[in-house]
N, C-alpha and C. Protein backbone atom coordinates (compact mmCIF):
# COMPACT_ATOMS: atom_id res chain seq x y z
N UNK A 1 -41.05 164.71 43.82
CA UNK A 1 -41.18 165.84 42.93
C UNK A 1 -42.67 166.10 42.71
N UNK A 2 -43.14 167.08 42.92
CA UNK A 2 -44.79 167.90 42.39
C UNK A 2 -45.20 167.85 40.65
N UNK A 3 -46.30 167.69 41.19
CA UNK A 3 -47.07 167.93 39.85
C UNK A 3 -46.11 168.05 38.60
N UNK A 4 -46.01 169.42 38.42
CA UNK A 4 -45.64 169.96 37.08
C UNK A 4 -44.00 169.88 36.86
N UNK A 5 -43.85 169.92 38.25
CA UNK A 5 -41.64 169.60 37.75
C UNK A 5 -41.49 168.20 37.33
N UNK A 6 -40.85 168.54 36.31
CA UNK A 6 -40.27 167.19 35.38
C UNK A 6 -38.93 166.62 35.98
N UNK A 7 -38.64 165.66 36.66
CA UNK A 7 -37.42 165.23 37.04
C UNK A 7 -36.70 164.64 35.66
N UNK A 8 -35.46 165.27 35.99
CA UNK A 8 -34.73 165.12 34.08
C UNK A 8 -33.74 163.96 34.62
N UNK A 9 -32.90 163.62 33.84
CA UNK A 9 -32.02 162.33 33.95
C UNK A 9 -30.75 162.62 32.62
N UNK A 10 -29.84 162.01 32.60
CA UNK A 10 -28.62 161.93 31.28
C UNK A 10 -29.40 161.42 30.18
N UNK A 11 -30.68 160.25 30.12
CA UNK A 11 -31.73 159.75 29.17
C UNK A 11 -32.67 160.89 28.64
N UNK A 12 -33.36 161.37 29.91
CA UNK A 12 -34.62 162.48 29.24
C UNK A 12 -33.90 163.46 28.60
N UNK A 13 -32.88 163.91 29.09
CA UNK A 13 -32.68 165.72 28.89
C UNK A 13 -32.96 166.39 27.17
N UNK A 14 -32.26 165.19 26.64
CA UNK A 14 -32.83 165.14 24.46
C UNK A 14 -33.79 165.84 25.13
N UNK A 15 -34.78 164.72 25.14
CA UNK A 15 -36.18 164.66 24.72
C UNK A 15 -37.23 165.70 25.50
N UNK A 16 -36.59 165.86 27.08
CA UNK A 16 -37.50 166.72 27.85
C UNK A 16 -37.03 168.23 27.57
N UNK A 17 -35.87 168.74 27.28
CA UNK A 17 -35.29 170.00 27.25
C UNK A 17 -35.05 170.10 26.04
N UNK A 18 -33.90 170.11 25.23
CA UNK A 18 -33.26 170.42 24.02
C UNK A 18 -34.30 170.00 22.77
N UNK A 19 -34.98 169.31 22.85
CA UNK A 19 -36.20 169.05 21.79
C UNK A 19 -37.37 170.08 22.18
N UNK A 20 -38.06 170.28 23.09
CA UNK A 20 -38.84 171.12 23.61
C UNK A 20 -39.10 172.25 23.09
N UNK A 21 -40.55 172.23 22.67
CA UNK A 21 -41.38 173.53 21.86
C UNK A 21 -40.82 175.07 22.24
N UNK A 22 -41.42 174.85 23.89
CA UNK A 22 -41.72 175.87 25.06
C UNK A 22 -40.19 176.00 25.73
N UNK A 23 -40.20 176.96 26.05
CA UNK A 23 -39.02 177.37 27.05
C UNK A 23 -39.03 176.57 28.39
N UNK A 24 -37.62 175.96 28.64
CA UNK A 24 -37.58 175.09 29.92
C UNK A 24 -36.66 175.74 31.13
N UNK A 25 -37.12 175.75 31.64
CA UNK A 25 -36.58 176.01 33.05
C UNK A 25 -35.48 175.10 33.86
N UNK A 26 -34.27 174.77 34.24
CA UNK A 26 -33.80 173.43 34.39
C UNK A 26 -33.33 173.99 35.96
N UNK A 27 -33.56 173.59 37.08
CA UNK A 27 -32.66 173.62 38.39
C UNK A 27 -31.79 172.58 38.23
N UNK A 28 -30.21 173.01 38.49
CA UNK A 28 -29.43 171.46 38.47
C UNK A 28 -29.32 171.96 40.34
N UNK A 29 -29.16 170.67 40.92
CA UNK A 29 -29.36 170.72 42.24
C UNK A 29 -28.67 169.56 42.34
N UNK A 30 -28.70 169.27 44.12
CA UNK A 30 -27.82 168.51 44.85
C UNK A 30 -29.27 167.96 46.30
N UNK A 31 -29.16 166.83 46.22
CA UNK A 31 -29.65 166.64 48.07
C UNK A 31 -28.77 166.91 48.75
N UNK A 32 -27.63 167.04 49.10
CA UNK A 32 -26.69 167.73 49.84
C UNK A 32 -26.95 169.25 49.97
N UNK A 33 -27.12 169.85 49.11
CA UNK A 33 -26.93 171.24 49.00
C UNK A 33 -28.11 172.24 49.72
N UNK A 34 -27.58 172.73 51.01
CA UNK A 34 -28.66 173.49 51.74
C UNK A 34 -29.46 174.22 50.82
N UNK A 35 -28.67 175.56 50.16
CA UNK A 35 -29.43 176.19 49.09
C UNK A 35 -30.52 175.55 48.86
N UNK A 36 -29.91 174.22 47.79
CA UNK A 36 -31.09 173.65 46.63
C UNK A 36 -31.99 173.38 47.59
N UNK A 37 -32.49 172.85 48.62
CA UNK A 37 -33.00 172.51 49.53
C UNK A 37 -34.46 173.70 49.40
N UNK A 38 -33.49 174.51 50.06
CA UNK A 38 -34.28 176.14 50.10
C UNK A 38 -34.93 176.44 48.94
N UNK A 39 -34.46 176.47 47.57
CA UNK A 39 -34.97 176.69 46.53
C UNK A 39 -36.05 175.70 45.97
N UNK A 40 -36.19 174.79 46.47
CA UNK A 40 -37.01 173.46 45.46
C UNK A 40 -38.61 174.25 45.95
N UNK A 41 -39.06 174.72 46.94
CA UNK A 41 -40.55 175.48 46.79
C UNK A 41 -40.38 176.61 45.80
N UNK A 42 -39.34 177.05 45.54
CA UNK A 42 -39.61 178.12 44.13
C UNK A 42 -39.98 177.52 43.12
N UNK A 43 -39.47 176.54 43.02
CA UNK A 43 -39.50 176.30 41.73
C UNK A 43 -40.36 175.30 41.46
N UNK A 44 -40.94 175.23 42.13
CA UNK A 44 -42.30 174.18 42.67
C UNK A 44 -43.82 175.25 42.25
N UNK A 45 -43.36 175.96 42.89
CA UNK A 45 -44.02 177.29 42.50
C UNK A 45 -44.34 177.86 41.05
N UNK A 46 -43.17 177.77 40.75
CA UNK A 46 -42.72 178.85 39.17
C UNK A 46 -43.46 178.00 38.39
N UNK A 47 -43.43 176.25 38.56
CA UNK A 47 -44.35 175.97 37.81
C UNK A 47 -45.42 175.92 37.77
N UNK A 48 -46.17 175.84 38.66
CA UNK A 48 -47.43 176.27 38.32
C UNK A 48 -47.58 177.76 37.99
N UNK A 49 -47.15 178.89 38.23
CA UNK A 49 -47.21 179.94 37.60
C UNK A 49 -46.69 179.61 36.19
N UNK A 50 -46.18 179.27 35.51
CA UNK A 50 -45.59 179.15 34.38
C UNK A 50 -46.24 178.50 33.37
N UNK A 51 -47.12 177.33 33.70
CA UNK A 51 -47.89 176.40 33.34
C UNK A 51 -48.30 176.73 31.99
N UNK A 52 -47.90 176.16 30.81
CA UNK A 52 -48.71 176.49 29.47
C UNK A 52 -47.54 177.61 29.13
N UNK A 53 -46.54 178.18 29.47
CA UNK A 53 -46.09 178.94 28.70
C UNK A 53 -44.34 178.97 28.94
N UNK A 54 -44.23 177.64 29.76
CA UNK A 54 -42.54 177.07 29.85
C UNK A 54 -42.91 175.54 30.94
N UNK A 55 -42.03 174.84 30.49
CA UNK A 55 -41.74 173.55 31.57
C UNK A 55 -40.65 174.05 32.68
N UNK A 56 -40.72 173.79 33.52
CA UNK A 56 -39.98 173.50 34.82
C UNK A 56 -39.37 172.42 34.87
N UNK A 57 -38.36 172.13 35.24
CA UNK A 57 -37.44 170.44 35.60
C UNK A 57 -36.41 170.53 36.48
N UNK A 58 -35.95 169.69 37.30
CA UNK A 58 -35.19 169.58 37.78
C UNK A 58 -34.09 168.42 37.66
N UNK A 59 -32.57 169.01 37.77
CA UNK A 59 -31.32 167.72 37.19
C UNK A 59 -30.71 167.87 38.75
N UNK A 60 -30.56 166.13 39.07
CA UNK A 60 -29.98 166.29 40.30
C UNK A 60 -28.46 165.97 39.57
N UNK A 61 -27.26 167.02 39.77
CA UNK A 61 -26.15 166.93 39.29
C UNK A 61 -25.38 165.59 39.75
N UNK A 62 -25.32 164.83 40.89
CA UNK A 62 -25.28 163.58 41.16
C UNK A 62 -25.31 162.54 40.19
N UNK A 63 -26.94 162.72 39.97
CA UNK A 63 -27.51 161.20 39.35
C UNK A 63 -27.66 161.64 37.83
N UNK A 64 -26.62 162.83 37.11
CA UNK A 64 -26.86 163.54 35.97
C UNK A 64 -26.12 164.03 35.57
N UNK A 65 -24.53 163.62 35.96
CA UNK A 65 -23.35 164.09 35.82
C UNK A 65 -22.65 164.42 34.56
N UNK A 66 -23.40 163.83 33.39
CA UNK A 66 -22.76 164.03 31.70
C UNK A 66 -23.56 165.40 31.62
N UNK A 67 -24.86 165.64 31.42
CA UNK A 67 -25.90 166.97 31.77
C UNK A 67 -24.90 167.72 32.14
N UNK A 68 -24.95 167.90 33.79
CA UNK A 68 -24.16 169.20 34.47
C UNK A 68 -22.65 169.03 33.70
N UNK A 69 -22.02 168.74 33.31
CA UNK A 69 -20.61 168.49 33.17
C UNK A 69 -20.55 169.17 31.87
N UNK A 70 -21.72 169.00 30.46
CA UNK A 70 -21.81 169.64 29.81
C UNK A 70 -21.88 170.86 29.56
N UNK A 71 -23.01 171.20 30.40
CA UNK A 71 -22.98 172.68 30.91
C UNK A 71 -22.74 173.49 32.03
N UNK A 72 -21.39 172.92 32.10
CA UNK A 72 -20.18 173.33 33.10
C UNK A 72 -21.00 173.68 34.17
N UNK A 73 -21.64 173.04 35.14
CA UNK A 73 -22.34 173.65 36.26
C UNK A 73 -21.22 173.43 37.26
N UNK A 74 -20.99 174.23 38.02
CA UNK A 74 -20.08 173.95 39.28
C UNK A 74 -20.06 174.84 40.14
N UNK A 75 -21.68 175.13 40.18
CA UNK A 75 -21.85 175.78 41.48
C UNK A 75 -23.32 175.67 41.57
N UNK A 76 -24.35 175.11 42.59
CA UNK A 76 -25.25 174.75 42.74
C UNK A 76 -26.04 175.46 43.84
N UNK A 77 -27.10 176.07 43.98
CA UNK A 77 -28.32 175.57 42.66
C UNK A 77 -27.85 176.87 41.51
N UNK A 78 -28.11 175.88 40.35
CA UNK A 78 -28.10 176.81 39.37
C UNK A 78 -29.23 176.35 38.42
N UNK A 79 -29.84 177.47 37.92
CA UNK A 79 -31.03 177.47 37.06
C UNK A 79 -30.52 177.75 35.42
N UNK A 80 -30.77 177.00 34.69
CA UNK A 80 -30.44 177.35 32.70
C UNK A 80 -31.87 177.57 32.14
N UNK A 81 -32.07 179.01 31.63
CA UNK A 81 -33.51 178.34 30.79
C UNK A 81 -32.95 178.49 29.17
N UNK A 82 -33.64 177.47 29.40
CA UNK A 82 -33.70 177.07 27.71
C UNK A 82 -34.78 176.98 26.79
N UNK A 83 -34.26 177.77 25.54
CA UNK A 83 -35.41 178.06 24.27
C UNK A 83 -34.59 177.70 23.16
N UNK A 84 -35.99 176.86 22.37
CA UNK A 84 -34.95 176.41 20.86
C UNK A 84 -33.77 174.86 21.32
N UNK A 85 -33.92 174.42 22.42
CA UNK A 85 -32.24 173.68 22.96
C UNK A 85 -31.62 174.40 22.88
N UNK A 86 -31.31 175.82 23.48
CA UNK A 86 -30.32 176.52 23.40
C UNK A 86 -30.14 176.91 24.91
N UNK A 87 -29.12 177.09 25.66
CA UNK A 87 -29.30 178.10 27.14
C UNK A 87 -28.63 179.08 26.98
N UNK A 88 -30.09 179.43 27.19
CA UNK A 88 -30.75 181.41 27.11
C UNK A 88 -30.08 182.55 28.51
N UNK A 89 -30.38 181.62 29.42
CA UNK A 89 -30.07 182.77 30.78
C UNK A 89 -29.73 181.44 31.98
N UNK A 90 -28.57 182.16 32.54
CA UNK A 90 -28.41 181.33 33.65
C UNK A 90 -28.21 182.05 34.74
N UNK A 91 -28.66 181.65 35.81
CA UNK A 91 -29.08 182.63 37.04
C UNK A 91 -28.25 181.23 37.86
N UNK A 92 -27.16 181.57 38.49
CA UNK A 92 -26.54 181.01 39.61
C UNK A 92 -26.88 181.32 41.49
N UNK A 93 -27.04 180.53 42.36
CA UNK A 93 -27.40 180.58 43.74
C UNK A 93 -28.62 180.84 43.59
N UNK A 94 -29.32 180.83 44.71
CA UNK A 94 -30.39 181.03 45.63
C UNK A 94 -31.31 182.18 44.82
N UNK A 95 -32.63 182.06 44.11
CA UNK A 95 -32.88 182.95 42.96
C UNK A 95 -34.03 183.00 43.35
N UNK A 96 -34.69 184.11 43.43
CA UNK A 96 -35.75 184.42 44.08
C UNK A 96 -37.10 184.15 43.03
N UNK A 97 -38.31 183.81 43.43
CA UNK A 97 -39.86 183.40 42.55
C UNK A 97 -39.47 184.74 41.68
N UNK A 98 -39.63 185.99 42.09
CA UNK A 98 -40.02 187.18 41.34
C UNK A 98 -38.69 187.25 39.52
N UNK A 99 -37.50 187.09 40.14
CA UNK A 99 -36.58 187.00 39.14
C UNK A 99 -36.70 185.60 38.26
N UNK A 100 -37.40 184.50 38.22
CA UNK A 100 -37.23 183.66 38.08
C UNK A 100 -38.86 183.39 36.43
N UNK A 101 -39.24 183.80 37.72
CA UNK A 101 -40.94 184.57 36.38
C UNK A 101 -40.35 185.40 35.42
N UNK A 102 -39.81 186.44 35.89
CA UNK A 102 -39.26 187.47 34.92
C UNK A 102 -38.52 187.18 33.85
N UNK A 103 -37.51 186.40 34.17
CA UNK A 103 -36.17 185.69 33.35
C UNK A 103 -37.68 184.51 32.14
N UNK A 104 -38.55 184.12 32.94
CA UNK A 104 -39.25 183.36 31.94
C UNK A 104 -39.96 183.80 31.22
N UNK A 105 -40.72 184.94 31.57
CA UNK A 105 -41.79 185.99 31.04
C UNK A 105 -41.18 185.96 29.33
N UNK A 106 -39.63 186.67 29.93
CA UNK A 106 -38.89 187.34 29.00
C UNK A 106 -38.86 186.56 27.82
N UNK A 107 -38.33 185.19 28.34
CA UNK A 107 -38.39 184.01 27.27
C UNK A 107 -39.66 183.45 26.27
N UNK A 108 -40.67 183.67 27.32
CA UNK A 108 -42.26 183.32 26.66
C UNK A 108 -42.41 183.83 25.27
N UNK A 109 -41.74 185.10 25.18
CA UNK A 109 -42.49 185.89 24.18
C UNK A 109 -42.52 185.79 22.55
């Protein structure tokens, strides 16, 4: 994992997401999953564009199964951002840099 993506776990998620000042960004993903595959330079990306005004993280649904199960993920990659511990917007499949800024922009404010 890069720089600024936070790899989350069933332990961090409290403390890295749902406690969290700033708006978080969460990919739940799969190493299996071609998509997620495809998507992990976005969002590799988004964070450093984002930097200072949302966290980025990634939940591998695998090794994070109480997480995704909570928030019924069952279809991968799927992105939750979250403000307050709350999820704000969820953007399901393959989600492009440009929609992904936007959906956060929105949240920044």
């Amino acid at each position: 994992m890069a720089g600024n993506v936070i790899e989350l776990t069933d332990d961090n998620f409290q403390s890295e997401v749902l406690e969290a000042n700033e708006p978080v960004v969460v990919d739940f993903w799969a190493e299996w999953c071609g998509p997620c595959r495809a998507m992990s330079p976005i969002i590799e990306e988004l964070s450093e564009i984002v930097a200072g005004k949302a966290k980025v993280a990634k939940l591998n649904v695998d090794k994070a199964q109480n997480v995704a199960m909570n928030y019924g993920i069952s279809a991968i990659p799927t992105v939750i951002i979250f403000k307050g511990g709350e999820p704000e917007k969820k953007l399901v499949g393959l989600t492009s840099l440009q929609d992904l800024q936007d959906a956060v922009e929105a949240m920044a404010v």
